[in-house]
PDB file of N, CA and C in Angstrom:
ATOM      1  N   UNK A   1       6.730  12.124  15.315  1.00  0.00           N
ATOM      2  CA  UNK A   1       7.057  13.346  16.025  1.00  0.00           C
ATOM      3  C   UNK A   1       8.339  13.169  16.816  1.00  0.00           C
ATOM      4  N   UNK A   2       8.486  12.116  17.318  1.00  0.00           N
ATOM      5  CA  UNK A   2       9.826  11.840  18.381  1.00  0.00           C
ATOM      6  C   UNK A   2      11.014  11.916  17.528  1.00  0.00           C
ATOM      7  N   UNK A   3      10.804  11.385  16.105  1.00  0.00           N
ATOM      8  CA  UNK A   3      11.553  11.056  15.273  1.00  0.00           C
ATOM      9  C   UNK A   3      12.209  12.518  15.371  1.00  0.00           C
ATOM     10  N   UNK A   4      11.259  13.490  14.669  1.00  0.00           N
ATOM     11  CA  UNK A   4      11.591  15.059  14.500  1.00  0.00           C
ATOM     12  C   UNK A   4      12.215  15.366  15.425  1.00  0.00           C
ATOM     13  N   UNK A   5      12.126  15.057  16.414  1.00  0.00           N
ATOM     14  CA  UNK A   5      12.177  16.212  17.956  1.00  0.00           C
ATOM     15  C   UNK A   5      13.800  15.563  18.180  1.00  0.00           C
ATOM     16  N   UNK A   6      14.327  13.900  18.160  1.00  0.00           N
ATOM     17  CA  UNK A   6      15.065  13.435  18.110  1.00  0.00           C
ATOM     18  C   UNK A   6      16.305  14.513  17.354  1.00  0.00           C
ATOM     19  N   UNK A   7      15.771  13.932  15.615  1.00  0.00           N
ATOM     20  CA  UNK A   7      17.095  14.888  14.470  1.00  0.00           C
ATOM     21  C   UNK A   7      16.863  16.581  15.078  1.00  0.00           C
ATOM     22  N   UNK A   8      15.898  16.976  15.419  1.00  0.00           N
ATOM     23  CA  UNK A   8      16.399  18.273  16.145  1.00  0.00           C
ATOM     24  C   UNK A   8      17.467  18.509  16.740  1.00  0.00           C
ATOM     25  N   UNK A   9      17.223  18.110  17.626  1.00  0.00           N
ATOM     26  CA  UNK A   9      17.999  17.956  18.810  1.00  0.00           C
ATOM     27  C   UNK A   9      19.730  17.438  18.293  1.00  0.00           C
ATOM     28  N   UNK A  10      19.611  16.563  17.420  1.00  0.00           N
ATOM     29  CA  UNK A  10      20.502  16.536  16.608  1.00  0.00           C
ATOM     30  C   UNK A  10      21.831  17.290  15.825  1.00  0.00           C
ATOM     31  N   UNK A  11      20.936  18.065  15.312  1.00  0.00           N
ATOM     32  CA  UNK A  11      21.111  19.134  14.383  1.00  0.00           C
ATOM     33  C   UNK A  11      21.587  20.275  15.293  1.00  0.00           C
ATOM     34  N   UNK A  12      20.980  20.931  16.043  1.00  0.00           N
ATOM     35  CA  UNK A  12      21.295  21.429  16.967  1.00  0.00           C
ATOM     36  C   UNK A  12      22.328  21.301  18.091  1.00  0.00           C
ATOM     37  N   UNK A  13      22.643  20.370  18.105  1.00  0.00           N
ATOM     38  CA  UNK A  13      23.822  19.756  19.066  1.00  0.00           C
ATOM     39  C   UNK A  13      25.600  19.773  18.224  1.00  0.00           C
ATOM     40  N   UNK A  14      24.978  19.662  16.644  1.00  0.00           N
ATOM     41  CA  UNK A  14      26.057  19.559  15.329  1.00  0.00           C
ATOM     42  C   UNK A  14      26.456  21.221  15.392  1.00  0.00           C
ATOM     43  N   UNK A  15      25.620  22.169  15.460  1.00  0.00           N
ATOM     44  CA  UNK A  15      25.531  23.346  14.928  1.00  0.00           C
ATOM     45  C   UNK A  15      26.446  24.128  16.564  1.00  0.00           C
ATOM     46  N   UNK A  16      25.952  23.879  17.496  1.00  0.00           N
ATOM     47  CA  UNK A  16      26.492  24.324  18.624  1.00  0.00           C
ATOM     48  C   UNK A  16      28.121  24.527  19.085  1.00  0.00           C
ATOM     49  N   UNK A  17      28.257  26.328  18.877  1.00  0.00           N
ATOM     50  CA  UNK A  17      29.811  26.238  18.565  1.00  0.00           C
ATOM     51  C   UNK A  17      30.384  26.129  20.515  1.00  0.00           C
ATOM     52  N   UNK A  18      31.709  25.472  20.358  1.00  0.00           N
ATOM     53  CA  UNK A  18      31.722  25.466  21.579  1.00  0.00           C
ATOM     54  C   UNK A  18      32.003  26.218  22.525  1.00  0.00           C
ATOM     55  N   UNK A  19      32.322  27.609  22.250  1.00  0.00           N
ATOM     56  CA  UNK A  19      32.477  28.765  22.756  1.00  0.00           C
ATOM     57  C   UNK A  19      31.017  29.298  23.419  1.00  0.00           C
ATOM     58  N   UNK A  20      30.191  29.265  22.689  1.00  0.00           N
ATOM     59  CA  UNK A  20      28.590  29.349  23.455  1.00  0.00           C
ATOM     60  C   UNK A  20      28.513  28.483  24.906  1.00  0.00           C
ATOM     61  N   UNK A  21      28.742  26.971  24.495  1.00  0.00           N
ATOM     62  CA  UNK A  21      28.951  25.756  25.477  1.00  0.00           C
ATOM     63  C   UNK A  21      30.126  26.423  26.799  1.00  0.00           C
ATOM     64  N   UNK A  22      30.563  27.290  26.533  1.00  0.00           N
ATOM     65  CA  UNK A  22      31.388  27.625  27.750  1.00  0.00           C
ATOM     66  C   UNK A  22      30.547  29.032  28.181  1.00  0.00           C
ATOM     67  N   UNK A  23      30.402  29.972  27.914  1.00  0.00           N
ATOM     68  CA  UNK A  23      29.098  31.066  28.315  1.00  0.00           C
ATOM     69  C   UNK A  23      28.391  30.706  28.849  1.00  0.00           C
ATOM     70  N   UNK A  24      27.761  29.469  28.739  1.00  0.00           N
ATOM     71  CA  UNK A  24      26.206  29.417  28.962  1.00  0.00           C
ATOM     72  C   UNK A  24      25.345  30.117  28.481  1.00  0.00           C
ATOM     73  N   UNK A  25      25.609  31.069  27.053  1.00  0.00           N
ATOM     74  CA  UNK A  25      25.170  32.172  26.586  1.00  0.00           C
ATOM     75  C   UNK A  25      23.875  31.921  25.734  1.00  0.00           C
ATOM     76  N   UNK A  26      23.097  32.538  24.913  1.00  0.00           N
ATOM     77  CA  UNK A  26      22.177  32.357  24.137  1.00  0.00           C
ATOM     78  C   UNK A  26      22.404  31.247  22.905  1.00  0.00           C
ATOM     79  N   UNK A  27      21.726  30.642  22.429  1.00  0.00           N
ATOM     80  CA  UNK A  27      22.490  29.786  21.695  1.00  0.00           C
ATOM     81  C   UNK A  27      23.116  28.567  21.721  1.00  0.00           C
ATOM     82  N   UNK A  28      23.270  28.702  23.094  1.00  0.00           N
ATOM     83  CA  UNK A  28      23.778  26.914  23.551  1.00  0.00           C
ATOM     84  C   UNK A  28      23.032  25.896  23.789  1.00  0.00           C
ATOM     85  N   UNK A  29      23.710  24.022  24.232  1.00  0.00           N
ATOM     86  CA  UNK A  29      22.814  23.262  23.930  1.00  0.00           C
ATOM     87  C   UNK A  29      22.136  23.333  25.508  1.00  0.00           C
ATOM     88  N   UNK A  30      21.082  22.942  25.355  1.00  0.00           N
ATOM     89  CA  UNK A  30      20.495  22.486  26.884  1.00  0.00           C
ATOM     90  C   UNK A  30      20.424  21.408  26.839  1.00  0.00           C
ATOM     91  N   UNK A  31      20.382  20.585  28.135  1.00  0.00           N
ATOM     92  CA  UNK A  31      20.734  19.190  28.542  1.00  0.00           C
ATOM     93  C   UNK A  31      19.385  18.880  28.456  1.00  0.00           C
ATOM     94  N   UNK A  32      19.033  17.483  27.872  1.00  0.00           N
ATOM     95  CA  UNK A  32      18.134  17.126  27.736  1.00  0.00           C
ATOM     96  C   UNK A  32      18.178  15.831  28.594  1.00  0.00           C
ATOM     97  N   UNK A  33      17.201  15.013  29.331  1.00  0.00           N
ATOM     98  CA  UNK A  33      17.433  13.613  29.761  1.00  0.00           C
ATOM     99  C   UNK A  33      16.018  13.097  28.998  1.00  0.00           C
ATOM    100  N   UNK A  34      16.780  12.011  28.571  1.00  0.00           N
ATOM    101  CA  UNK A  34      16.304  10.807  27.148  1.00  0.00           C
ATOM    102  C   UNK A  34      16.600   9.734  28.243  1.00  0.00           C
ATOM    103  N   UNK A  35      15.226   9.242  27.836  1.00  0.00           N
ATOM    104  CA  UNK A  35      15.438   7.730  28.180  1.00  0.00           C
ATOM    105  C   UNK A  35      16.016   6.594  27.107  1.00  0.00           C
ATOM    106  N   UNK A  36      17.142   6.124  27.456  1.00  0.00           N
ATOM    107  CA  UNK A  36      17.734   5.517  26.335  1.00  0.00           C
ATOM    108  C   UNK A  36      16.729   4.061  25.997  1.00  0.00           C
ATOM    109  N   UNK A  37      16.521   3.658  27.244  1.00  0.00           N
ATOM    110  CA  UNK A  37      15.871   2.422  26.408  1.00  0.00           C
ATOM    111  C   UNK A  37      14.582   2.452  26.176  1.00  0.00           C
ATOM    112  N   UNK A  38      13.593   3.529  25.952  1.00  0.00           N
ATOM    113  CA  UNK A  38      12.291   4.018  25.574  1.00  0.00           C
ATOM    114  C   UNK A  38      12.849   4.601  24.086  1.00  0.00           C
ATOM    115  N   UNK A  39      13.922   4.859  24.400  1.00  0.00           N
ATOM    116  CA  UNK A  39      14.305   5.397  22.738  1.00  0.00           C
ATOM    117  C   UNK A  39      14.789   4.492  22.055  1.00  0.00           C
ATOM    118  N   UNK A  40      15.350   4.025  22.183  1.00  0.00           N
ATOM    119  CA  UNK A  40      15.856   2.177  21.760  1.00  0.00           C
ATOM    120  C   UNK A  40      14.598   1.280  20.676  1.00  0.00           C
ATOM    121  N   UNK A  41      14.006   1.527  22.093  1.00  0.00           N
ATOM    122  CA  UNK A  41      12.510   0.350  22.054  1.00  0.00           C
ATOM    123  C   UNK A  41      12.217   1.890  20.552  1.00  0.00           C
ATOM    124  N   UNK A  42      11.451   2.510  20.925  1.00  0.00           N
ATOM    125  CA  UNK A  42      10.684   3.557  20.093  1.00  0.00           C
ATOM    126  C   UNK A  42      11.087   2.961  18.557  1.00  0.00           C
ATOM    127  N   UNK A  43      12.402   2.899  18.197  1.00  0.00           N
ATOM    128  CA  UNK A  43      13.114   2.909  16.722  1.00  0.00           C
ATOM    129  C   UNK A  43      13.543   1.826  16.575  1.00  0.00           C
ATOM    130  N   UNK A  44      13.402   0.975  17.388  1.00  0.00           N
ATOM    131  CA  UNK A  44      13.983  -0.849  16.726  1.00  0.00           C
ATOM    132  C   UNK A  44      12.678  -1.011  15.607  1.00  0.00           C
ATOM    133  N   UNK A  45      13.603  -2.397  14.931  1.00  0.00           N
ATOM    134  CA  UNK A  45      13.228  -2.466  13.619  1.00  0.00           C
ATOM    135  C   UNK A  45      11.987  -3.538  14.020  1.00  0.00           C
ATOM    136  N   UNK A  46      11.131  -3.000  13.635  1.00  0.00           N
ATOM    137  CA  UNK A  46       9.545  -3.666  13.282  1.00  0.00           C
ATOM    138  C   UNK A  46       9.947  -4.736  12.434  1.00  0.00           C
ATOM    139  N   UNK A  47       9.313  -6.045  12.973  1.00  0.00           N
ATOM    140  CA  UNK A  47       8.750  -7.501  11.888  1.00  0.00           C
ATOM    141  C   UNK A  47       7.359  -7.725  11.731  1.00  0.00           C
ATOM    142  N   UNK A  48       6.674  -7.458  10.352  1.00  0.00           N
ATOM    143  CA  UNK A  48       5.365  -7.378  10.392  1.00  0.00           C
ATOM    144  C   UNK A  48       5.207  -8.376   8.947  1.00  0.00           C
ATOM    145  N   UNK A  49       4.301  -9.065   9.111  1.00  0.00           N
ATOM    146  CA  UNK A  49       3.930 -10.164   8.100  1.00  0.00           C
ATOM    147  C   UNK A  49       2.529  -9.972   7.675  1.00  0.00           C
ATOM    148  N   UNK A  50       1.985 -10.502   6.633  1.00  0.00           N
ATOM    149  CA  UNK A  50       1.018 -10.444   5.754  1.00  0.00           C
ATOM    150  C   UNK A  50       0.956 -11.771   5.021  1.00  0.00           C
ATOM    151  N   UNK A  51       0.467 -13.055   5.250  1.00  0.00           N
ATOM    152  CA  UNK A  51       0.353 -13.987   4.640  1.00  0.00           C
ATOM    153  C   UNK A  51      -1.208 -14.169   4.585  1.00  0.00           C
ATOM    154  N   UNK A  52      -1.120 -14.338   3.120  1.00  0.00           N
ATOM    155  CA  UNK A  52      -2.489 -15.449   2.481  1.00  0.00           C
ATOM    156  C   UNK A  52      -2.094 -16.454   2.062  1.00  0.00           C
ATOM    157  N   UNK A  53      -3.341 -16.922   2.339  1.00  0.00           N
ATOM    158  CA  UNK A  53      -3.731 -18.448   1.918  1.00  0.00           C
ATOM    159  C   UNK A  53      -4.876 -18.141   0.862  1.00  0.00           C
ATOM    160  N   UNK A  54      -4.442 -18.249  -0.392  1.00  0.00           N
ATOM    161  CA  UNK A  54      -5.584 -18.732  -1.309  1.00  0.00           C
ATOM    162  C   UNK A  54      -6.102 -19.648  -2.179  1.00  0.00           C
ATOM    163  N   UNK A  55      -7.254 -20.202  -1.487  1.00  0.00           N
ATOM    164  CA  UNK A  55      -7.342 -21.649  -1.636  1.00  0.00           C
ATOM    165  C   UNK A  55      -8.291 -21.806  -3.031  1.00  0.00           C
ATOM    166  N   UNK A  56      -8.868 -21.202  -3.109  1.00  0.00           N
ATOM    167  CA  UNK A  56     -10.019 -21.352  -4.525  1.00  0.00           C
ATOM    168  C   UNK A  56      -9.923 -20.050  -5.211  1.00  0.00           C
ATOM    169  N   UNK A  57      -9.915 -20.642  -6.482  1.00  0.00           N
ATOM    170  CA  UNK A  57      -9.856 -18.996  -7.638  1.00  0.00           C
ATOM    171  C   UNK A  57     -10.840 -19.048  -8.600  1.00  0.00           C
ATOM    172  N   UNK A  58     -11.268 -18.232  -9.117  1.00  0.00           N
ATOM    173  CA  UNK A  58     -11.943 -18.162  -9.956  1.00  0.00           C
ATOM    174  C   UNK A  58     -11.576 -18.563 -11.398  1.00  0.00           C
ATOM    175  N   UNK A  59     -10.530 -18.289 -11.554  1.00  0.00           N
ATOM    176  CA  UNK A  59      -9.954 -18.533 -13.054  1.00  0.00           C
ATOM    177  C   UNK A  59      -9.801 -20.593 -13.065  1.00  0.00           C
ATOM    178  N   UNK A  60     -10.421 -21.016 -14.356  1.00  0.00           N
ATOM    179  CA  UNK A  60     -11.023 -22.820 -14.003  1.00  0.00           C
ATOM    180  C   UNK A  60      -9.222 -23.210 -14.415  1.00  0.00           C
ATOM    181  N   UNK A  61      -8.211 -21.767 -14.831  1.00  0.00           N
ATOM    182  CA  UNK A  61      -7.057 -22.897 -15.426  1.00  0.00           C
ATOM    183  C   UNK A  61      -6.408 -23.014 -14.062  1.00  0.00           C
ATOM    184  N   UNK A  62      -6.859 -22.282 -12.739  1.00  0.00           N
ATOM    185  CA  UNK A  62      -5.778 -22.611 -11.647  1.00  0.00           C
ATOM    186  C   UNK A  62      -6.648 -24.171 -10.858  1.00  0.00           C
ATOM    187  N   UNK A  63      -6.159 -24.852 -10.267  1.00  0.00           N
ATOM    188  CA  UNK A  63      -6.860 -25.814  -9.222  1.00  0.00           C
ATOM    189  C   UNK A  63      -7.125 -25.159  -8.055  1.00  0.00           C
ATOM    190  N   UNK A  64      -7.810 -25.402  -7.533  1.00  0.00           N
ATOM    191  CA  UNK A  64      -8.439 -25.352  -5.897  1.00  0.00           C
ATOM    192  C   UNK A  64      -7.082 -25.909  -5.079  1.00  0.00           C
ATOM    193  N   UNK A  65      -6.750 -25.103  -3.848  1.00  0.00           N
ATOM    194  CA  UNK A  65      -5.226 -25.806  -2.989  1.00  0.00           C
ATOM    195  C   UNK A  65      -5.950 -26.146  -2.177  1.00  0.00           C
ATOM    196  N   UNK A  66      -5.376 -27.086  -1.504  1.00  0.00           N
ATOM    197  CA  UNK A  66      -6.417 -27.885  -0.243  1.00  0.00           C
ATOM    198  C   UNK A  66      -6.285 -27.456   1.323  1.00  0.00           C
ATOM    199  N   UNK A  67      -5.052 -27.116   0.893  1.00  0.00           N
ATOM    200  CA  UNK A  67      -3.702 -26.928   2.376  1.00  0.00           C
ATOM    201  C   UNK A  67      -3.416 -25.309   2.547  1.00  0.00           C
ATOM    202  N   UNK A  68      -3.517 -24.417   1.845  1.00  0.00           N
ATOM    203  CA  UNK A  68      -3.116 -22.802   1.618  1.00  0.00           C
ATOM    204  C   UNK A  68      -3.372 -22.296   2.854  1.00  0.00           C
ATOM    205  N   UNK A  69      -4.762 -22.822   3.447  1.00  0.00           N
ATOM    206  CA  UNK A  69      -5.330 -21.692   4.444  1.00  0.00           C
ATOM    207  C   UNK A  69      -4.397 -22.670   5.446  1.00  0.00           C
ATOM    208  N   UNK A  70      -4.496 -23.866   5.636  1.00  0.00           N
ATOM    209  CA  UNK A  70      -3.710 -24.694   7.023  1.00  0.00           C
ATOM    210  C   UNK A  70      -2.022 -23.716   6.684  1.00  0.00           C
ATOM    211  N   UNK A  71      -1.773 -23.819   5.736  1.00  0.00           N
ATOM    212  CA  UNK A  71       0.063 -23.410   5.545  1.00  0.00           C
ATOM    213  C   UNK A  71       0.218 -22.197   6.176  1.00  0.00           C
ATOM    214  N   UNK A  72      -0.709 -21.271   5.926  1.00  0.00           N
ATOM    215  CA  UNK A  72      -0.506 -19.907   6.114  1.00  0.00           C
ATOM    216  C   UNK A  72      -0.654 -19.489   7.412  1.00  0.00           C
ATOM    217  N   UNK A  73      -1.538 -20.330   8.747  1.00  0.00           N
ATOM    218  CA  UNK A  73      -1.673 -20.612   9.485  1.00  0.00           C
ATOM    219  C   UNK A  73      -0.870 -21.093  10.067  1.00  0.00           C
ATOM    220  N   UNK A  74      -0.206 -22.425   9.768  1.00  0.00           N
ATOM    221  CA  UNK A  74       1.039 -22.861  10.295  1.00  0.00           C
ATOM    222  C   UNK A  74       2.632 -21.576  10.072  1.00  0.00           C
ATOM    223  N   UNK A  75       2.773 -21.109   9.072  1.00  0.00           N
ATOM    224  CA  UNK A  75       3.704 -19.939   8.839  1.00  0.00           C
ATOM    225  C   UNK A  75       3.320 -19.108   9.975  1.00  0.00           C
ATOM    226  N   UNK A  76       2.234 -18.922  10.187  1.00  0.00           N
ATOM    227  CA  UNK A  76       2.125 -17.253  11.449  1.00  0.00           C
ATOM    228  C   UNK A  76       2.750 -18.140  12.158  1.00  0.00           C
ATOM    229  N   UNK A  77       2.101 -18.531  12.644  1.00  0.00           N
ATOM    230  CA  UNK A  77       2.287 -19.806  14.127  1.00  0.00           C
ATOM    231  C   UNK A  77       4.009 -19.656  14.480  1.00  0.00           C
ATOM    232  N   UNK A  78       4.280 -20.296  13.393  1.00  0.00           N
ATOM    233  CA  UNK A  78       6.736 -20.019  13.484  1.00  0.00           C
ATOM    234  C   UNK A  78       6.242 -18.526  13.193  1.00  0.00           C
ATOM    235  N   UNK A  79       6.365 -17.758  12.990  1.00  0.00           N
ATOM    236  CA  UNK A  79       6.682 -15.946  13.035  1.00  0.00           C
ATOM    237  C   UNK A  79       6.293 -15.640  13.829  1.00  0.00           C
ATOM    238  N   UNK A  80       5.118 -16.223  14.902  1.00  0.00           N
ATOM    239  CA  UNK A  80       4.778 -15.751  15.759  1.00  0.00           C
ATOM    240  C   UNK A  80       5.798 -16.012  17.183  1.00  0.00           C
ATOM    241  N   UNK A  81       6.079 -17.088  17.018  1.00  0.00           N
ATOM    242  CA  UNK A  81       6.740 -17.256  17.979  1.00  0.00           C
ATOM    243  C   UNK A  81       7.984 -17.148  18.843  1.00  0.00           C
ATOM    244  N   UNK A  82       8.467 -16.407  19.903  1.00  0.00           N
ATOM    245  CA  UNK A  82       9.736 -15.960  20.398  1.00  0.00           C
ATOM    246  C   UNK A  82      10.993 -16.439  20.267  1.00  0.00           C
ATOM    247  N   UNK A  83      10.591 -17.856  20.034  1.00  0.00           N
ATOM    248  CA  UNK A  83      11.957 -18.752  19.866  1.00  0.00           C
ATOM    249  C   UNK A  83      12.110 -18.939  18.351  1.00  0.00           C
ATOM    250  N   UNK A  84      10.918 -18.468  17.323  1.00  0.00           N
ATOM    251  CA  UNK A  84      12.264 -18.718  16.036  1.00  0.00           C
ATOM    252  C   UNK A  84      11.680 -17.692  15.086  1.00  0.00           C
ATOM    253  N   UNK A  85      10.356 -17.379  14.723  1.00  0.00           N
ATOM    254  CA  UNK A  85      10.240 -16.108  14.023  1.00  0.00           C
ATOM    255  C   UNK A  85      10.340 -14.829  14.703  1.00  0.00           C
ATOM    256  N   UNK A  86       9.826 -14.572  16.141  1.00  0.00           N
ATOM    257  CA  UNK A  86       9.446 -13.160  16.540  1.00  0.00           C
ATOM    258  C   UNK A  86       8.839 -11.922  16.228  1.00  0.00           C
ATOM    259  N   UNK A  87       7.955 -12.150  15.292  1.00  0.00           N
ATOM    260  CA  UNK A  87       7.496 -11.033  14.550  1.00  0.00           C
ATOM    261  C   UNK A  87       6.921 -10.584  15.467  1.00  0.00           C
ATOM    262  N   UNK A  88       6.618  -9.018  15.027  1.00  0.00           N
ATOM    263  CA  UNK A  88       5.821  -8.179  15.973  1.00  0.00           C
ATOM    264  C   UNK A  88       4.235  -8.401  16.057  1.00  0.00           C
ATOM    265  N   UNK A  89       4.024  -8.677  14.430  1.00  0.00           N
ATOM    266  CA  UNK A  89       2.853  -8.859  14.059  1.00  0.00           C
ATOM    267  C   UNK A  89       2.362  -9.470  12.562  1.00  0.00           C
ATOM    268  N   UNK A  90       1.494 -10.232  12.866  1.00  0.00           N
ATOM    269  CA  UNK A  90       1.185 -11.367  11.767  1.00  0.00           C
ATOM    270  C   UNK A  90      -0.604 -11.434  11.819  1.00  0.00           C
ATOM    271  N   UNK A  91      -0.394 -10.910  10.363  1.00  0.00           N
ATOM    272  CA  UNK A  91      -2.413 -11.071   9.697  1.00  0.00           C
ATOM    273  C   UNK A  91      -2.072 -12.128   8.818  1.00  0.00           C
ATOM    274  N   UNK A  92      -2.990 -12.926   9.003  1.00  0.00           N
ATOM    275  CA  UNK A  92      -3.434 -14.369   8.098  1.00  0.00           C
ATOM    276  C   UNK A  92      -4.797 -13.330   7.316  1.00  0.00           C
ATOM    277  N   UNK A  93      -4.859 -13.477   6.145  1.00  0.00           N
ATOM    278  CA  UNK A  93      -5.839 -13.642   5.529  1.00  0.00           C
ATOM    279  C   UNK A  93      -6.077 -15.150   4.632  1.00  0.00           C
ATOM    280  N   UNK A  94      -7.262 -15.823   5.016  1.00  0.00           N
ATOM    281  CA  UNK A  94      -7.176 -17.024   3.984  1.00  0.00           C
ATOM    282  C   UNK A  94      -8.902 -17.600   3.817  1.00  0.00           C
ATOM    283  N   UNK A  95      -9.900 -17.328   4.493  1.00  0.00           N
ATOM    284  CA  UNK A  95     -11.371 -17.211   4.192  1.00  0.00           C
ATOM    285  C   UNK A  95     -11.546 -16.642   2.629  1.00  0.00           C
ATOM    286  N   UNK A  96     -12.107 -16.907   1.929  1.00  0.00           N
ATOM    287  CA  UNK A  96     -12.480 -16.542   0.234  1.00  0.00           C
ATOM    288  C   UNK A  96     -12.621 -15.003   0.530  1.00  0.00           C
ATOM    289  N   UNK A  97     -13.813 -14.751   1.254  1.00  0.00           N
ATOM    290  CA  UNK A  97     -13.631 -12.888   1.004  1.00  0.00           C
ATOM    291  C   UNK A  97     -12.420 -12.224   1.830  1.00  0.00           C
ATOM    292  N   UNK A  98     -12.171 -12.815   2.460  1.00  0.00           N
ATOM    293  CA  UNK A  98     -10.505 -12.338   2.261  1.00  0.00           C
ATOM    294  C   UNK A  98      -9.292 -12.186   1.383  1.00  0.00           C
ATOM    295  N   UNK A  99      -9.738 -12.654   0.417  1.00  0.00           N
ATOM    296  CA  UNK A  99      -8.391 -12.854  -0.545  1.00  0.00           C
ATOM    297  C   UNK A  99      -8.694 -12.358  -1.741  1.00  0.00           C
ATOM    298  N   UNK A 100      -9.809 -11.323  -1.443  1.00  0.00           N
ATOM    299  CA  UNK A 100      -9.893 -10.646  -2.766  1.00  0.00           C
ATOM    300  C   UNK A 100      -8.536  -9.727  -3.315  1.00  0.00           C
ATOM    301  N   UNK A 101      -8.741  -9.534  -4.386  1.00  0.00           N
ATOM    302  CA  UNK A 101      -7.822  -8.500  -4.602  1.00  0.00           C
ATOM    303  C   UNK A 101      -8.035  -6.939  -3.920  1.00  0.00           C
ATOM    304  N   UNK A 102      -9.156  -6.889  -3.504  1.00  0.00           N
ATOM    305  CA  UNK A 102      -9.430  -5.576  -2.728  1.00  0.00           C
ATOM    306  C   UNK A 102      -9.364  -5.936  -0.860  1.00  0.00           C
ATOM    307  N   UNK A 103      -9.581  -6.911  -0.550  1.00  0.00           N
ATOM    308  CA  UNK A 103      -9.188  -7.098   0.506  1.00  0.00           C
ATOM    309  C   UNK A 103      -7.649  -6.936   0.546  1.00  0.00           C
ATOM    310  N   UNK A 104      -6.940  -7.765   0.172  1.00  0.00           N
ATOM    311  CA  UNK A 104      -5.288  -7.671   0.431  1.00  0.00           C
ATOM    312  C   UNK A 104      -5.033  -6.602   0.152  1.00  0.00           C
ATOM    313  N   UNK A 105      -5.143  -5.491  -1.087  1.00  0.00           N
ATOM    314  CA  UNK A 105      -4.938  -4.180  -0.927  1.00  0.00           C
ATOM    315  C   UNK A 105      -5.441  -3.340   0.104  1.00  0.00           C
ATOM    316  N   UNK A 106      -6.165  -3.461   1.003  1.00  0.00           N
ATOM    317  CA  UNK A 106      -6.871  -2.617   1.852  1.00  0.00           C
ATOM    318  C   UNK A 106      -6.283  -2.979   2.936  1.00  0.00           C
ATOM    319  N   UNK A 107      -5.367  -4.767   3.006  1.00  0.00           N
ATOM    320  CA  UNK A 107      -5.122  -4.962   4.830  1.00  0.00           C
ATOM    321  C   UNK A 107      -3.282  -4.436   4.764  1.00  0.00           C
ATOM    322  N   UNK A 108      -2.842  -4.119   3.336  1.00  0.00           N
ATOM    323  CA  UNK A 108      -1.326  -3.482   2.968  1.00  0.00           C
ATOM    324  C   UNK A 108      -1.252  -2.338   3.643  1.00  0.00           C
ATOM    325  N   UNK A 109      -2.294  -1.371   3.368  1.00  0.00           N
ATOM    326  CA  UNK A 109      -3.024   0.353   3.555  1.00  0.00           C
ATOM    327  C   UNK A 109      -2.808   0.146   4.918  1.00  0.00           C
ATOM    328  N   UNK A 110      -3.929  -0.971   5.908  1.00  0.00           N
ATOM    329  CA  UNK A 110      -3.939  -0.727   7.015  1.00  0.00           C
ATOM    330  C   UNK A 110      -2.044  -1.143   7.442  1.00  0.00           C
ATOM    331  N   UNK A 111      -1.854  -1.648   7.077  1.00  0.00           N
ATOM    332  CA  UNK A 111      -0.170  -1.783   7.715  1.00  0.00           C
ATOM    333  C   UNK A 111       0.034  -1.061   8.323  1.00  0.00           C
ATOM    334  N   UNK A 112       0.786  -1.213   9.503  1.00  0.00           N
ATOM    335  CA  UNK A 112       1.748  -0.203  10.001  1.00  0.00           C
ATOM    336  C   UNK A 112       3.001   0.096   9.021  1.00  0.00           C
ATOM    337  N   UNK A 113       3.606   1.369   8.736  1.00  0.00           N
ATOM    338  CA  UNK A 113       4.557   1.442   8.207  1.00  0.00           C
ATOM    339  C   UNK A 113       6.064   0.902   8.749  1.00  0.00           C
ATOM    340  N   UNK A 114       6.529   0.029   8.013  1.00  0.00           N
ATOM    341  CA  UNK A 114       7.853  -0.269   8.837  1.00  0.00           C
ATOM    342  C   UNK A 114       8.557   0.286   9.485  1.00  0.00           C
ATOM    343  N   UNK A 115       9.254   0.253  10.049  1.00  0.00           N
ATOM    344  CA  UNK A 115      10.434   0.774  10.739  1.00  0.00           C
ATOM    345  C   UNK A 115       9.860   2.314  11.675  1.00  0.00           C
ATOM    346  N   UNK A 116       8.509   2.555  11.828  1.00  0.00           N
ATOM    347  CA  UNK A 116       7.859   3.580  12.500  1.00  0.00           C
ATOM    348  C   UNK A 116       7.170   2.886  13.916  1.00  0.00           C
ATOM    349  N   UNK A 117       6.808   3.339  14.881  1.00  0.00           N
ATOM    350  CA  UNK A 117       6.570   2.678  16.207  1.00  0.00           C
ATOM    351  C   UNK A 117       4.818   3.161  15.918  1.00  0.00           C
ATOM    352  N   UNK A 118       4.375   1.666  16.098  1.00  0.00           N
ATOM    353  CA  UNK A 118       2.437   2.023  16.218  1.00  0.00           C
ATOM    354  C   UNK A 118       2.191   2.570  16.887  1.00  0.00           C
ATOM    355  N   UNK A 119       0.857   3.354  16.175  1.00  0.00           N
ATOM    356  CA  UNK A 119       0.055   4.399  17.846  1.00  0.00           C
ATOM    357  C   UNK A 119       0.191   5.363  16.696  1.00  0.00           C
TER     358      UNK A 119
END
């Protein structure tokens, strides 16, 4: 919605001839006060991660990994952290019923969409 209300405001500001802007007449822009760094924050670019670990498969031609669920674990751990990944947000899936193929499709869905502010 902010997004909208934002390119409004936009659009409207493009369209505004400046002869109105001297009238004060119907048609002109009204001053709006925006908080710049609530608007800033609102539209910075989201880092959101999704790592599995899958350690056992069903199919006998793959091997069992020993380390998948520790790796994937250790990966959040650096993304998580301020000094060298910073992500916003990091899901480990790596427990067996986690790594179904219907689990990982279902925790994609729940995603937040990139570059959109949660909530």
């Amino acid at each position: 919605m902010r997004g909208l209300v934002f390119t409004l405001l936009a659009v409207l500001a493009a369209c505004a001839s400046p002869a109105s802007l001297d009238k004060g007449g119907k048609g002109g822009l009204v001053s709006v006060k925006v908080d710049e760094r609530a608007l800033s924050q609102a539209y910075a670019p989201r880092r959101l991660a999704l790592l599995v670990g899958v350690s056992q498969f069903r199919d006998e031609q793959w091997r069992d990994l020993r380390y998948a669920s520790k790796d994937a674990e250790d990966l959040a751990a650096a993304l998580r952290d301020p000094t060298r990944g910073h992500f916003d947000q990091v899901r480990v899936l790596s427990r067996p019923e986690e790594t179904t193929r219907a689990t990982i499709l279902a925790a994609l869905r729940e995603a937040p969409a990139a570059g959109h502010p949660a909530g």
